[in-house]
Protein backbone atom coordinates (compact mmCIF):
# COMPACT_ATOMS: atom_id res chain seq x y z
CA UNK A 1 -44.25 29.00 -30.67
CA UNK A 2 -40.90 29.21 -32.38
CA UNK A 3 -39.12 27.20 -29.55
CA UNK A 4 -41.65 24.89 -30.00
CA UNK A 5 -41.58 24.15 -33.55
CA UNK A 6 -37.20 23.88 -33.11
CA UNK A 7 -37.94 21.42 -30.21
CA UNK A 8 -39.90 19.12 -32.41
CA UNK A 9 -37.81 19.64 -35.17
CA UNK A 10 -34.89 18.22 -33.02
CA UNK A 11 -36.72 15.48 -32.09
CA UNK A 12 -37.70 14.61 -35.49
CA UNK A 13 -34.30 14.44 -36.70
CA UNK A 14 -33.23 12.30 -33.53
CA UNK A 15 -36.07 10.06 -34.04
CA UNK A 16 -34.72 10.20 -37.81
CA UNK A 17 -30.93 8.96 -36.66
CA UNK A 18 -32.45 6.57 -34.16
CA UNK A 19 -34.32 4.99 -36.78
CA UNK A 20 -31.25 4.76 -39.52
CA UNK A 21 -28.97 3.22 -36.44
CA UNK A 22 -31.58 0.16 -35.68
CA UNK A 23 -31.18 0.07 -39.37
CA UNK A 24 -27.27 -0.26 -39.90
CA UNK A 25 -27.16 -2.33 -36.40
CA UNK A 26 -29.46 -4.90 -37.97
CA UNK A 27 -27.33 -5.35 -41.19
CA UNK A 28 -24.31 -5.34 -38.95
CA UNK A 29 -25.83 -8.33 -37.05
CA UNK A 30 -26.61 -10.34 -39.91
CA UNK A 31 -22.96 -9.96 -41.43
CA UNK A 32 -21.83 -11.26 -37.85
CA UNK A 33 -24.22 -13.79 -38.22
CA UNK A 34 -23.04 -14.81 -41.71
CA UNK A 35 -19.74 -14.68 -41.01
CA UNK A 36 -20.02 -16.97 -38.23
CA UNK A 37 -21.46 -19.15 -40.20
CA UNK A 38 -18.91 -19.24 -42.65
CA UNK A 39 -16.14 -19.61 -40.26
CA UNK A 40 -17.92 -22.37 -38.50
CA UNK A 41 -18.02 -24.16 -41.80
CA UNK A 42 -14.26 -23.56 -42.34
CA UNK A 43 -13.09 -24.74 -39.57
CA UNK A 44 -15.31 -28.27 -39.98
CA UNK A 45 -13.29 -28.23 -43.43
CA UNK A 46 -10.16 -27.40 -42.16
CA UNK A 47 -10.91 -31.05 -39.68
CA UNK A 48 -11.70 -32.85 -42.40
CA UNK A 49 -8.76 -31.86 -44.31
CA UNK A 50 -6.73 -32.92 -41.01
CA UNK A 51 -8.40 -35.93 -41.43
CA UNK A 52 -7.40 -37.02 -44.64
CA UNK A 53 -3.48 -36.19 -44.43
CA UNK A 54 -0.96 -38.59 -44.08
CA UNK A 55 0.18 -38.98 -40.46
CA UNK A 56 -2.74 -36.93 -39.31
CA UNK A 57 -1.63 -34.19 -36.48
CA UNK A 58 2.37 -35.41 -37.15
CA UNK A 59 2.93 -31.89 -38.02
CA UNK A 60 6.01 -33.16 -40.29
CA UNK A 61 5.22 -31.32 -43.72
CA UNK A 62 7.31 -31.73 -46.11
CA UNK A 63 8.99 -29.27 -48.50
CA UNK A 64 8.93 -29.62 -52.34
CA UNK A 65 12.56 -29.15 -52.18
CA UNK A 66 12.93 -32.37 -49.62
CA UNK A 67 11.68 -34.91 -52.32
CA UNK A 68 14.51 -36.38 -54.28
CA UNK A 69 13.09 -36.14 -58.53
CA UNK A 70 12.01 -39.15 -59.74
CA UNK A 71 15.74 -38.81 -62.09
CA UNK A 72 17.96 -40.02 -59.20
């Protein structure tokens, strides 16, 4: 009966881990979701910021350095 009782004991404690991994993979999926979500509305802000810049897409920055002060 021993072997019997160590057999279900195993399986218990797998059924245990089982349980605690649909668990942590269901949080896990929801932080993927949320992140998505978040990086979906970043990049729509990131476009819109495009959107408002001077010379949209120019790519010609320029440097706080570049700008003569207003003194000369």
């Amino acid at each position: 009966m021993q072997a019997h009782d160590a057999i279900d004991h195993r399986l218990t404690e797998l059924e245990i881990k089982s349980s605690f991994n649909e668990d942590l993979l269901e949080q896990l999926n929801e932080v993927v979701i949320r992140q998505q979500r978040q990086i979906d509305a970043l990049l729509r802000e990131v476009s819109q910021l495009r959107l408002q810049l001077p010379d949209a897409g120019s790519g010609a920055f320029s440097r706080a350095g570049d700008d003569l002060p207003p003194h000369y």
